[in-house]
C-alpha atoms as a PDB file:
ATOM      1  CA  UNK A   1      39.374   0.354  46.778  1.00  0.00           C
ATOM      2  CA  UNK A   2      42.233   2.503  47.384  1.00  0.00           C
ATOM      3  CA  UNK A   3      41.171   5.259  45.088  1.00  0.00           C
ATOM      4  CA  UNK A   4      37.762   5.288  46.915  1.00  0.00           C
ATOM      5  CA  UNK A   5      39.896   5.816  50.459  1.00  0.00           C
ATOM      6  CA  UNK A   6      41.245   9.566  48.719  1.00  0.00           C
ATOM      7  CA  UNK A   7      37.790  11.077  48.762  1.00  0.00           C
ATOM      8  CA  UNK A   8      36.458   9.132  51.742  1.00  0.00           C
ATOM      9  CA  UNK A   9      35.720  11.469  54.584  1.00  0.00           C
ATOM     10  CA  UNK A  10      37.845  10.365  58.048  1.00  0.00           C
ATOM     11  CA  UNK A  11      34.603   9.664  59.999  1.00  0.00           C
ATOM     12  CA  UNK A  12      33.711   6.832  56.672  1.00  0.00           C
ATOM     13  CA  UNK A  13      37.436   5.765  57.166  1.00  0.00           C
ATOM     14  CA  UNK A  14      37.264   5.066  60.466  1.00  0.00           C
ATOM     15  CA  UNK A  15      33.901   3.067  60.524  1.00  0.00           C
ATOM     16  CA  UNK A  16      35.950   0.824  58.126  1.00  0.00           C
ATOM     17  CA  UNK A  17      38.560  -1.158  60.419  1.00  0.00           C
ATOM     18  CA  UNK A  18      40.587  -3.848  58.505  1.00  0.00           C
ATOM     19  CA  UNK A  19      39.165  -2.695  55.368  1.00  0.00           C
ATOM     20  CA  UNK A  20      42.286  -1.434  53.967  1.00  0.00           C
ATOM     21  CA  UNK A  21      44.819  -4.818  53.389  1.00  0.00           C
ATOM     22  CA  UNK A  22      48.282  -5.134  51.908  1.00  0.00           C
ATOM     23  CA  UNK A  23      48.079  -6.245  48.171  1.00  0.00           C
ATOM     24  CA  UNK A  24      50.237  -9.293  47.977  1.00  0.00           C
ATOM     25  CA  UNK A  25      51.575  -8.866  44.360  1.00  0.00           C
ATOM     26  CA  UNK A  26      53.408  -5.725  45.279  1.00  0.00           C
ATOM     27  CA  UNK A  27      57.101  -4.920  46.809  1.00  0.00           C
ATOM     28  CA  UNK A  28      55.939  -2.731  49.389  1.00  0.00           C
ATOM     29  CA  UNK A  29      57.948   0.613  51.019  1.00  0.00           C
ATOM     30  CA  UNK A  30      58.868  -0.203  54.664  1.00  0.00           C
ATOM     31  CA  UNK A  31      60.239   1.989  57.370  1.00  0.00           C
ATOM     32  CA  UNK A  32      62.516   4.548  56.608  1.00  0.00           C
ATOM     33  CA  UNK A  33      62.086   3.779  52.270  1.00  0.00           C
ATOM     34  CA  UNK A  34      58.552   5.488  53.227  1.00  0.00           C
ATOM     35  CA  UNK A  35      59.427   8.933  51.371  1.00  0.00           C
ATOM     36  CA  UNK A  36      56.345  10.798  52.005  1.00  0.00           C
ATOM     37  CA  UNK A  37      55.538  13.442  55.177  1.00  0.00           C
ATOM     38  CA  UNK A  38      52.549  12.443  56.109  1.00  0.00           C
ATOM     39  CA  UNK A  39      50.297   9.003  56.642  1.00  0.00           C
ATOM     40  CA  UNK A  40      47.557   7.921  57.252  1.00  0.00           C
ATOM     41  CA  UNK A  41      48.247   4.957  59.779  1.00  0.00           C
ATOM     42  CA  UNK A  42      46.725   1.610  60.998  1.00  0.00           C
ATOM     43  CA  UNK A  43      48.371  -0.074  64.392  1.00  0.00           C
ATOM     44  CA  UNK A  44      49.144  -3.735  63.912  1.00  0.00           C
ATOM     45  CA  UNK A  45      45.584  -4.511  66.097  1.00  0.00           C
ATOM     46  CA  UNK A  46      43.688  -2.842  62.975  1.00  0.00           C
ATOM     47  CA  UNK A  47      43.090   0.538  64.930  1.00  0.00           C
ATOM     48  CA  UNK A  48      43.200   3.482  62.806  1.00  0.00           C
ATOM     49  CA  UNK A  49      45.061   6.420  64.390  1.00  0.00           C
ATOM     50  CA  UNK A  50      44.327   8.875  61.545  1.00  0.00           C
ATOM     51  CA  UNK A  51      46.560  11.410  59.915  1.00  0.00           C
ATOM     52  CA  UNK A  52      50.642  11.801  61.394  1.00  0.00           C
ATOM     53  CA  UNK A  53      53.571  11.927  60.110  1.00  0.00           C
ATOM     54  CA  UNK A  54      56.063   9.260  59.182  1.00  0.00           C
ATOM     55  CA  UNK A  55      58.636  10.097  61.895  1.00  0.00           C
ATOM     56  CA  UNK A  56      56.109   9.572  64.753  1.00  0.00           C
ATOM     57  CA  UNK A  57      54.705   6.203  63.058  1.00  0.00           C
ATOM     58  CA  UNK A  58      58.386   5.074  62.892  1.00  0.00           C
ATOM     59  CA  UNK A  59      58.963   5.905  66.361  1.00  0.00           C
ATOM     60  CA  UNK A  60      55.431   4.016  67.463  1.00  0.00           C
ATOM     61  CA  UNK A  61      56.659   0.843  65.103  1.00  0.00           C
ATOM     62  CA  UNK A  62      60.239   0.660  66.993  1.00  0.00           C
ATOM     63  CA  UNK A  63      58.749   0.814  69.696  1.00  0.00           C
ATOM     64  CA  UNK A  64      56.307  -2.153  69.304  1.00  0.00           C
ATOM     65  CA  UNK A  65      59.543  -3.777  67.935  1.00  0.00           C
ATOM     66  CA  UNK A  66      57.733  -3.758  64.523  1.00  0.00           C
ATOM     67  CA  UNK A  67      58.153  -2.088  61.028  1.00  0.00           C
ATOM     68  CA  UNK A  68      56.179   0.687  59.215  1.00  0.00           C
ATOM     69  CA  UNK A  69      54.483  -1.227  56.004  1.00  0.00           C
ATOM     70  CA  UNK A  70      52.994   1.563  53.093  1.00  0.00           C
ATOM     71  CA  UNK A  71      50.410  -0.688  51.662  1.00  0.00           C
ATOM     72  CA  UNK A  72      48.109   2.088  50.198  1.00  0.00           C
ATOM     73  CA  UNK A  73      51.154   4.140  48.086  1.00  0.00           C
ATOM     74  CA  UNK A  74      47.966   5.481  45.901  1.00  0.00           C
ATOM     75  CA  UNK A  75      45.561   7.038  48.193  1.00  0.00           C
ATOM     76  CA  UNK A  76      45.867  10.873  49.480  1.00  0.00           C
ATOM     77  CA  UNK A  77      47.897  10.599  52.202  1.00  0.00           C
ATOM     78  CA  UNK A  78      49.304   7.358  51.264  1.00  0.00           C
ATOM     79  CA  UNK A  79      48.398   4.340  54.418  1.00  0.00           C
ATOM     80  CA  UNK A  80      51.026   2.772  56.151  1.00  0.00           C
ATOM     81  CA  UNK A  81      49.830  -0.057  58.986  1.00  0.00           C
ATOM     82  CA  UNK A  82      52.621  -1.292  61.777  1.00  0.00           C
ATOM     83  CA  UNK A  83      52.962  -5.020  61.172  1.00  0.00           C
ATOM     84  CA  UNK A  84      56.082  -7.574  61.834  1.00  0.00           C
ATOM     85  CA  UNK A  85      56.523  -7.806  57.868  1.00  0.00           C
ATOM     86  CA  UNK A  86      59.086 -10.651  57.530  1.00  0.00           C
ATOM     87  CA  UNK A  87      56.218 -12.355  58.979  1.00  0.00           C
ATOM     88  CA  UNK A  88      53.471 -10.900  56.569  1.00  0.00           C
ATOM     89  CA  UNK A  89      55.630 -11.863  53.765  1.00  0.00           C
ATOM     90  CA  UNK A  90      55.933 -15.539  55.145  1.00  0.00           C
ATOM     91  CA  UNK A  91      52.494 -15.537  55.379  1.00  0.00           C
ATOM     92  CA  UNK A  92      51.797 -14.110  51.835  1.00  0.00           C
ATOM     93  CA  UNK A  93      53.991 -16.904  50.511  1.00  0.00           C
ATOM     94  CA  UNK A  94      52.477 -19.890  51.767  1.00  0.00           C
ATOM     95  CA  UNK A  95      49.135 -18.759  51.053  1.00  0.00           C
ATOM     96  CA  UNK A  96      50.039 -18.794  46.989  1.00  0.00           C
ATOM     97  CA  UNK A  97      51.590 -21.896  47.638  1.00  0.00           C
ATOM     98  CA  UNK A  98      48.628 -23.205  48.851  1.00  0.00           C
ATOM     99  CA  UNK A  99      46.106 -21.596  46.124  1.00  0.00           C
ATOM    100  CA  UNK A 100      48.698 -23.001  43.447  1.00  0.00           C
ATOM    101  CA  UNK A 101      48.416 -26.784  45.339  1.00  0.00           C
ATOM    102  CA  UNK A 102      44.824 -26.409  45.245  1.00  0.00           C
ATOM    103  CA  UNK A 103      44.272 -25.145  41.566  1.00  0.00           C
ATOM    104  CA  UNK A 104      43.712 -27.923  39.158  1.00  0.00           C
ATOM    105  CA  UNK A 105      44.165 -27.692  35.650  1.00  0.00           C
ATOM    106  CA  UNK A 106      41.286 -28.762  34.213  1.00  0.00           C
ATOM    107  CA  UNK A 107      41.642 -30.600  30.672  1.00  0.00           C
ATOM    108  CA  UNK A 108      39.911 -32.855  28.071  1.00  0.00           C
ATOM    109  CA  UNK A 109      41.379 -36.490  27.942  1.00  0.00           C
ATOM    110  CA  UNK A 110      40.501 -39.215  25.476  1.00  0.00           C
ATOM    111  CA  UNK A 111      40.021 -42.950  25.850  1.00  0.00           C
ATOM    112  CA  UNK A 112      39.088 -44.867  22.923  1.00  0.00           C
ATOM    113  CA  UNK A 113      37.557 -48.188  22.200  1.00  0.00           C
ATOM    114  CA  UNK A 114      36.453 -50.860  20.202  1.00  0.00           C
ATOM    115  CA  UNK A 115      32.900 -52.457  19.884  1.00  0.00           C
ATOM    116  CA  UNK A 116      34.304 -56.013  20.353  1.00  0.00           C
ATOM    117  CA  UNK A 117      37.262 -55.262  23.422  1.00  0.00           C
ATOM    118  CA  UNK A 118      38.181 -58.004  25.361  1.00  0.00           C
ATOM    119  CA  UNK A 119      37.521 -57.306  29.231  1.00  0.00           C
ATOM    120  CA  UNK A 120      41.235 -56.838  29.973  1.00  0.00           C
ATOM    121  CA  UNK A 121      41.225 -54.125  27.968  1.00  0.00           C
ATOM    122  CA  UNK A 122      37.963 -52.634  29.012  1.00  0.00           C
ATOM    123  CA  UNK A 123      39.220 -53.204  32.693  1.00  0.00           C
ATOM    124  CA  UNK A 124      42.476 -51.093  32.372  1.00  0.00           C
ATOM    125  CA  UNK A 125      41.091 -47.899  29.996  1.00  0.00           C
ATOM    126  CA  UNK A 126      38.018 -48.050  32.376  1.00  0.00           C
ATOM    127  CA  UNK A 127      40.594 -47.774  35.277  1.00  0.00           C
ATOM    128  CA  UNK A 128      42.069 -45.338  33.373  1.00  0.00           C
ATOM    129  CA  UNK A 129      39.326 -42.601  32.831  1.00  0.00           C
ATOM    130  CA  UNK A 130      37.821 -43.299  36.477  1.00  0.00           C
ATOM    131  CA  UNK A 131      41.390 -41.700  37.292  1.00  0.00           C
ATOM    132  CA  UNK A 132      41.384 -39.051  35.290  1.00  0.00           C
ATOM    133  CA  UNK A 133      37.566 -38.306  36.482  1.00  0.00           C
ATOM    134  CA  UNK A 134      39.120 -38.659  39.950  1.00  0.00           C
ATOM    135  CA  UNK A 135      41.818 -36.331  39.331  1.00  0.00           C
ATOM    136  CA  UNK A 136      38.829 -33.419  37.879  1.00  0.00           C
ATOM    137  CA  UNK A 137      39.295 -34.032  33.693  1.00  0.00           C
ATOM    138  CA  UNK A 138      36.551 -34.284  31.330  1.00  0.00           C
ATOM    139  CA  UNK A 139      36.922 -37.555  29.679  1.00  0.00           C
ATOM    140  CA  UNK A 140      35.608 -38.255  25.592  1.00  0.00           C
ATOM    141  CA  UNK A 141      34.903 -41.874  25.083  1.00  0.00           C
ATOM    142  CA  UNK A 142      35.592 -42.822  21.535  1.00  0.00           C
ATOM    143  CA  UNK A 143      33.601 -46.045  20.505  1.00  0.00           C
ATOM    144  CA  UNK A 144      35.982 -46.819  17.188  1.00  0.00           C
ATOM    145  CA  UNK A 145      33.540 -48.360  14.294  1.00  0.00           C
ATOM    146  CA  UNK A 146      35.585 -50.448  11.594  1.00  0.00           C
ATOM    147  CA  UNK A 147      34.387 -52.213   8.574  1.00  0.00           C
ATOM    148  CA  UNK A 148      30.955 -54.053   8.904  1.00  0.00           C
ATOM    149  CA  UNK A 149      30.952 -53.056  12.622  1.00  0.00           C
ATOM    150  CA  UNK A 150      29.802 -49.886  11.476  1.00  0.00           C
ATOM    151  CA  UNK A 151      26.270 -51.468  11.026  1.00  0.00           C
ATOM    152  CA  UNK A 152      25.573 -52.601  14.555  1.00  0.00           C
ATOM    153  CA  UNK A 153      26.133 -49.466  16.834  1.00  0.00           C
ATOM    154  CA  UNK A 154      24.218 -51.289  19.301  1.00  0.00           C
ATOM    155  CA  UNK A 155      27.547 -52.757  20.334  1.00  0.00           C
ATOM    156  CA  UNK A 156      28.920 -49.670  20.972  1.00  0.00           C
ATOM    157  CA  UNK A 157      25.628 -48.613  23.026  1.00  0.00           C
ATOM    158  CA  UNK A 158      26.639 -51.514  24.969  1.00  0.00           C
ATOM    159  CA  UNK A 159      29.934 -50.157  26.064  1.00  0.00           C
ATOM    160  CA  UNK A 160      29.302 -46.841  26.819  1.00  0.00           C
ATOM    161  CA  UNK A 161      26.645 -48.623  29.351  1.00  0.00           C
ATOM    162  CA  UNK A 162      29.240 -50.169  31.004  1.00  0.00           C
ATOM    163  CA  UNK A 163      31.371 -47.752  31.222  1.00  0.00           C
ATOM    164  CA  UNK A 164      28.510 -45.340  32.931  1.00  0.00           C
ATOM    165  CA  UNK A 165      27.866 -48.088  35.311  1.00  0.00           C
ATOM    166  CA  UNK A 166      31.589 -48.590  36.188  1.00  0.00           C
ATOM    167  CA  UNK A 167      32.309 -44.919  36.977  1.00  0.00           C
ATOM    168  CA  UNK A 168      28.578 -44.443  38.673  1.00  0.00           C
ATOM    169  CA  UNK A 169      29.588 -41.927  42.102  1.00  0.00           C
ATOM    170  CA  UNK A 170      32.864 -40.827  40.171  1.00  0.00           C
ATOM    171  CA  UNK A 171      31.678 -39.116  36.671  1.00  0.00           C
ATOM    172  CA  UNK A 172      28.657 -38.715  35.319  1.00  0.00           C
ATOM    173  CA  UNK A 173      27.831 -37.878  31.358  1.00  0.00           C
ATOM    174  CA  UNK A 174      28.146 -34.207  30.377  1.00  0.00           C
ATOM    175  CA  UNK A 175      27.502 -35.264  26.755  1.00  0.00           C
ATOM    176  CA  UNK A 176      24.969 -37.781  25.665  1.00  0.00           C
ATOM    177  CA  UNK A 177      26.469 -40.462  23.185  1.00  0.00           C
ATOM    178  CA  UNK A 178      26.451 -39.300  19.401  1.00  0.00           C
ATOM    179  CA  UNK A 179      27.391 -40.534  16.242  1.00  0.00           C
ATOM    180  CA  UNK A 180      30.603 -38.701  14.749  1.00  0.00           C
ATOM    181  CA  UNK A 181      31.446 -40.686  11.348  1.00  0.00           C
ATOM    182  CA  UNK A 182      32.577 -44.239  12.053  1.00  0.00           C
ATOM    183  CA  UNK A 183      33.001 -43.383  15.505  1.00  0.00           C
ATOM    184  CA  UNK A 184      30.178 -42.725  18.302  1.00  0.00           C
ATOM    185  CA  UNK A 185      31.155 -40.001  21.179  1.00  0.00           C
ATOM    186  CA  UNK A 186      30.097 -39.651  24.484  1.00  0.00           C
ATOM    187  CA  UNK A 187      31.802 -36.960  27.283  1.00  0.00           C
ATOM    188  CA  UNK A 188      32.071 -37.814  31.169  1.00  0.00           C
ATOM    189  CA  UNK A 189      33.052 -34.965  33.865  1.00  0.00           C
ATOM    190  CA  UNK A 190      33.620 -35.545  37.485  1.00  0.00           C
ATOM    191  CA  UNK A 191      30.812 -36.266  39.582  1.00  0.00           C
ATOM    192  CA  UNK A 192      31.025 -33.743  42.373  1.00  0.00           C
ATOM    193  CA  UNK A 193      28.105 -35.051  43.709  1.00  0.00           C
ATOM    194  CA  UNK A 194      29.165 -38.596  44.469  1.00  0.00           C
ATOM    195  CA  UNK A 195      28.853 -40.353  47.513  1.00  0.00           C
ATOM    196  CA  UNK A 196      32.332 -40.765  49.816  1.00  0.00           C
ATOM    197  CA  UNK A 197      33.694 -44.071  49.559  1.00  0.00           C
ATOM    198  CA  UNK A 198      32.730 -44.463  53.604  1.00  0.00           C
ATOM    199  CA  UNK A 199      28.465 -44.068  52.405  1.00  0.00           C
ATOM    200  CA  UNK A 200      29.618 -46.434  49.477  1.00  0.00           C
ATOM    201  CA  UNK A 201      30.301 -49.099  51.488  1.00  0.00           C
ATOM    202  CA  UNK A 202      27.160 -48.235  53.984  1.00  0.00           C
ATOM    203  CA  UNK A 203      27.840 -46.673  57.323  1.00  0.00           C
ATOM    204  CA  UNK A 204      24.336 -48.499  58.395  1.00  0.00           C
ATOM    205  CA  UNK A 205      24.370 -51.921  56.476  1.00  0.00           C
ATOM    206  CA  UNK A 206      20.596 -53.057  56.238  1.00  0.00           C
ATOM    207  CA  UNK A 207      20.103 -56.412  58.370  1.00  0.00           C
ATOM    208  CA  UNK A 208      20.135 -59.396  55.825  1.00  0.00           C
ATOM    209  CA  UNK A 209      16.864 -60.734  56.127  1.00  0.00           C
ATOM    210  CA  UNK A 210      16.433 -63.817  57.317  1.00  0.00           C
ATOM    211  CA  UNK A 211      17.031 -67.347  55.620  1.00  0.00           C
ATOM    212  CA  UNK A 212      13.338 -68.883  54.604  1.00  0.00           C
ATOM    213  CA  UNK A 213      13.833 -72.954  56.151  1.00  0.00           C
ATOM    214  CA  UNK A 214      12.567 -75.310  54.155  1.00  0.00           C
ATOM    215  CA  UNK A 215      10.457 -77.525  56.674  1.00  0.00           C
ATOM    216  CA  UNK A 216       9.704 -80.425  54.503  1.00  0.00           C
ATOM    217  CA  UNK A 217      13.190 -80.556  53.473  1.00  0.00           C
ATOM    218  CA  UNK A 218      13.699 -81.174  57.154  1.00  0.00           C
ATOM    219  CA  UNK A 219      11.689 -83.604  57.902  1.00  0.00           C
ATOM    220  CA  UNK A 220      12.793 -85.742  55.137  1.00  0.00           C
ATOM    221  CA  UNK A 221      15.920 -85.866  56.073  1.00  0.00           C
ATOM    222  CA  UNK A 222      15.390 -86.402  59.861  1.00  0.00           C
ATOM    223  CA  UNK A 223      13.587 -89.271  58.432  1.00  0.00           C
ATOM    224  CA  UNK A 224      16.001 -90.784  56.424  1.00  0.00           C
ATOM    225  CA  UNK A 225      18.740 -90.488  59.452  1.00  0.00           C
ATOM    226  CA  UNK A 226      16.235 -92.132  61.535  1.00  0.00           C
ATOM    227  CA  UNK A 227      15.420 -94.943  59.347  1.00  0.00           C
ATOM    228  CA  UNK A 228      19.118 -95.680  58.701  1.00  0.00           C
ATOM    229  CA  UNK A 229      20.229 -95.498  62.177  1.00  0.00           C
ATOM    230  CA  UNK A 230      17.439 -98.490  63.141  1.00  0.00           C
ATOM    231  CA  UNK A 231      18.909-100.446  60.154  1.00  0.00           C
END
C-alpha cells in the first residue's frame, strides 16, 4: 500500500483520507528522530495537508500538544500523521491482547470407548467431549473392539448414537463412523449452528394441552361415595 502512495499523484492522495494507517508491528520514528527534510503529513483529524517540511509539522504537533508519528518511512516523501502516540501505542496493545484472547487453538482430541461401558462412564467421557466441542476441538470417538466383541459392531453403532444425541446443538459429525481394525471411528466438530441455551429451553413454551377427563370414571366414583355415605 505504501509503495503504491510513491507513484500516486497528490490529487489520488488526497481523495484517499484515512487510507494511509500506522503498521502496528513496527517501532516507529517520532518527532525530532524523523531524519528526513520533507513529509508528506496527515493532521490527527485525518486531513491531509500535503507536502512540508519536518520543522513546520513539528511546530504544528507542539502546538496541538501532540507528537509527529512517521508511519509511511517507505514511500517518496516518507508520511508522518500528528497523533498523541503514547496513546496509539496503548491502543495498539490492547487490541493484540484482545485478538490473542479471542484466537483459539484449534486441535484434535480423543475419547475412547468400549462397546459394553457402564453409564458412569459413558456419562463423564460424554461430559468430557461436549467440553471440548464447547471449547471449539474436533473430537475422534474411538469405539475399542476386543475379543469376540469384534463380531457385533452393532454395539458400537449403538454408542456412537448416543453420543450424537447427547451432544445434539453442541457438535455435530464431521466424519461418518468407520471401521479402522478392531476399532470403529467417528469425528465430531463444534456445532456453530446450535441453538443458545435460552431457545433450548423455549422462550415461547407451547401450552400443554389439556388433560382428556374420564367421565365414566367420574360417575363411578360419585356413585360409590354416594352409596357409602347413605350406608
Amino acid at each position: 500500500m505504501f509503495a503504491s502512495l510513491a507513484v500516486a499523484s497528490p490529487s489520488a492522495t488526497f481523495e484517499c483520507k484515512e487510507r494511509i494507517i500506522a503498521a502496528p508491528t513496527t517501532d516507529h520514528r517520532v518527532n525530532e528522530r524523523i531524519r528526513v527534510e520533507t513529509i508528506r503529513l496527515i493532521d490527527h483529524e485525518g486531513n491531509q495537508h500535503g507536502i512540508t517540511t519536518v520543522r513546520e509539522a513539528l511546530v504544528m504537533a507542539r502546538n496541538m500538544d501532540l507528537d509527529l508519528v512517521e508511519i509511511a518511512p517507505t514511500a517518496n516523501p516518507p508520511v508522518c500523521r500528528i497523533m498523541d502516540y503514547g496513546k496509539f501505542k496503548f491502543d495498539e496493545a490492547q487490541k493484540a491482547k484482545e485478538s490473542r484472547r479471542k484466537s483459539v487453538n484449534v486441535g484434535l482430541k480423543e475419547m475412547k470407548y468400549r462397546p459394553k461401558i457402564g453409564n458412569g462412564d459413558f456419562d463423564t467421557k460424554t461430559r468430557l467431549v461436549e467440553k471440548f466441542l464447547a471449547e471449539g476441538h474436533k473430537v475422534k470417538i474411538t469405539i475399542m473392539f476386543r475379543g469376540r466383541e469384534i463380531a457385533h459392531p452393532e454395539l458400537g453403532a449403538l454408542i456412537l448414537d448416543r453420543i450424537i444425541e447427547r451432544v445434539e446443538g453442541k457438535g455435530r459429525v464431521e466424519a461418518a463412523a468407520k471401521s479402522e481394525g478392531r476399532n470403529m471411528i467417528m469425528v465430531l466438530g463444534p456445532d456453530k449452528k446450535g441453538k443458545p441455551k435460552s431457545a433450548e429451553a423455549g422462550d415461547s413454551p407451547e401450552t400443554p394441552a389439556p388433560a382428556v377427563v374420564n367421565e365414566s370414571a367420574v360417575v363411578t366414583e360419585t356413585a360409590v361415595v354416594t352409596e357409602t355415605e347413605e350406608s
